[in-house]
Protein backbone atom coordinates (compact mmCIF):
# COMPACT_ATOMS: atom_id res chain seq x y z
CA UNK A 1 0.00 0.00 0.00
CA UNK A 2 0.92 3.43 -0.15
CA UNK A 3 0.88 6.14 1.81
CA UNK A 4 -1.87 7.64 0.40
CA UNK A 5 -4.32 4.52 0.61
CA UNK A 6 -2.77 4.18 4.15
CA UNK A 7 -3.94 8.17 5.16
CA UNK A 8 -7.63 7.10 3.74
CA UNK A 9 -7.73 4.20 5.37
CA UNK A 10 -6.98 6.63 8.73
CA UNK A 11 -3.82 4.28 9.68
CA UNK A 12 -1.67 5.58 11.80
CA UNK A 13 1.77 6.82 9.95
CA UNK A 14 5.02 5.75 12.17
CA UNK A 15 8.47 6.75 11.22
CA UNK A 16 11.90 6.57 12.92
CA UNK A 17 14.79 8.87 11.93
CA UNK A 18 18.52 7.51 13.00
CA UNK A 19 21.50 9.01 14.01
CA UNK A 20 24.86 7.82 15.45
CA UNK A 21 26.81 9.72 18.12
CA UNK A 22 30.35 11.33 17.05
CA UNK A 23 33.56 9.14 16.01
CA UNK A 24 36.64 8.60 15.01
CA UNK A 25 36.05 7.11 11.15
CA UNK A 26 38.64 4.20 10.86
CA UNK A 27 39.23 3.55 14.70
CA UNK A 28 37.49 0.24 14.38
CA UNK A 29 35.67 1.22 17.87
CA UNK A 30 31.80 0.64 18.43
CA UNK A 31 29.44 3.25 17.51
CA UNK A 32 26.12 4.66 19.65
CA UNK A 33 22.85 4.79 17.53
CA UNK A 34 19.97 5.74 18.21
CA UNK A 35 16.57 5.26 16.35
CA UNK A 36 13.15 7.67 17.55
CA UNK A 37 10.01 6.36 16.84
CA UNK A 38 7.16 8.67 16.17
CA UNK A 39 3.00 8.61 14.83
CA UNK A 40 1.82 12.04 14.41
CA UNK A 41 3.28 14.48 16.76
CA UNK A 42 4.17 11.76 19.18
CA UNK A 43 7.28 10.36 20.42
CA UNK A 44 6.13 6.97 20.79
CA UNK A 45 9.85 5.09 21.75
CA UNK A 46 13.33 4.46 20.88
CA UNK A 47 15.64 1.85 20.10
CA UNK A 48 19.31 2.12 21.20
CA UNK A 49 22.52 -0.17 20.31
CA UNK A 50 25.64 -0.08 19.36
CA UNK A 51 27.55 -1.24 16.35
CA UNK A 52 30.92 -1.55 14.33
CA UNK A 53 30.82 0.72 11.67
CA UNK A 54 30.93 -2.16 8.71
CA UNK A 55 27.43 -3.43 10.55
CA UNK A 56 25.13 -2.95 7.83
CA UNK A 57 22.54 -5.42 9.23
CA UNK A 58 22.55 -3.48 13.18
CA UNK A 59 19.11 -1.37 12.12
CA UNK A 60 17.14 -4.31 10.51
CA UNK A 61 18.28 -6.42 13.72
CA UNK A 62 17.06 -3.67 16.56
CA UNK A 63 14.06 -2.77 14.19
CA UNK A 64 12.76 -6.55 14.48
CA UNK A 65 14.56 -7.62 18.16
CA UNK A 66 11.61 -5.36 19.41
CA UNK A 67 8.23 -4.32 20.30
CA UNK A 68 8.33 -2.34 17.32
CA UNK A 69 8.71 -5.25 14.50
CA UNK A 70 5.11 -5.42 14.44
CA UNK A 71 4.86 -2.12 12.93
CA UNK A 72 7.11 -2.42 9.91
């Protein structure tokens, strides 16, 4: 569906924006991120983790190791 059907339909819209914390590119040290979930004009939770920087797969893991899988 898209989002259109979905805003007829009166679903509610969630989206979650990322961002890491500062570091060093190339130090091969772990990285914060964190991941704000939101419907509307409300914060609704957040995931947190960290990862290497070569972890691709770290946002589709804490996206579905949580309550929020059921929403995607």
């Amino acid at each position: 569906m898209n989002l259109e059907s979905l805003l007829k339909l009166n679903r509610t819209i969630r989206v979650i924006g990322f961002d890491d914390a500062p570091f060093i590119r190339g130090s091969g040290e772990k990285v914060n991120l964190a991941g704000i979930i939101c419907a509307a004009t409300r914060f609704e939770g957040m995931v947190w983790g960290e990862l290497q920087i070569q972890q691709k797969p770290f946002v589709i893991y804490y996206l579905t190791a949580n309550f929020y899988h059921n929403y995607i």
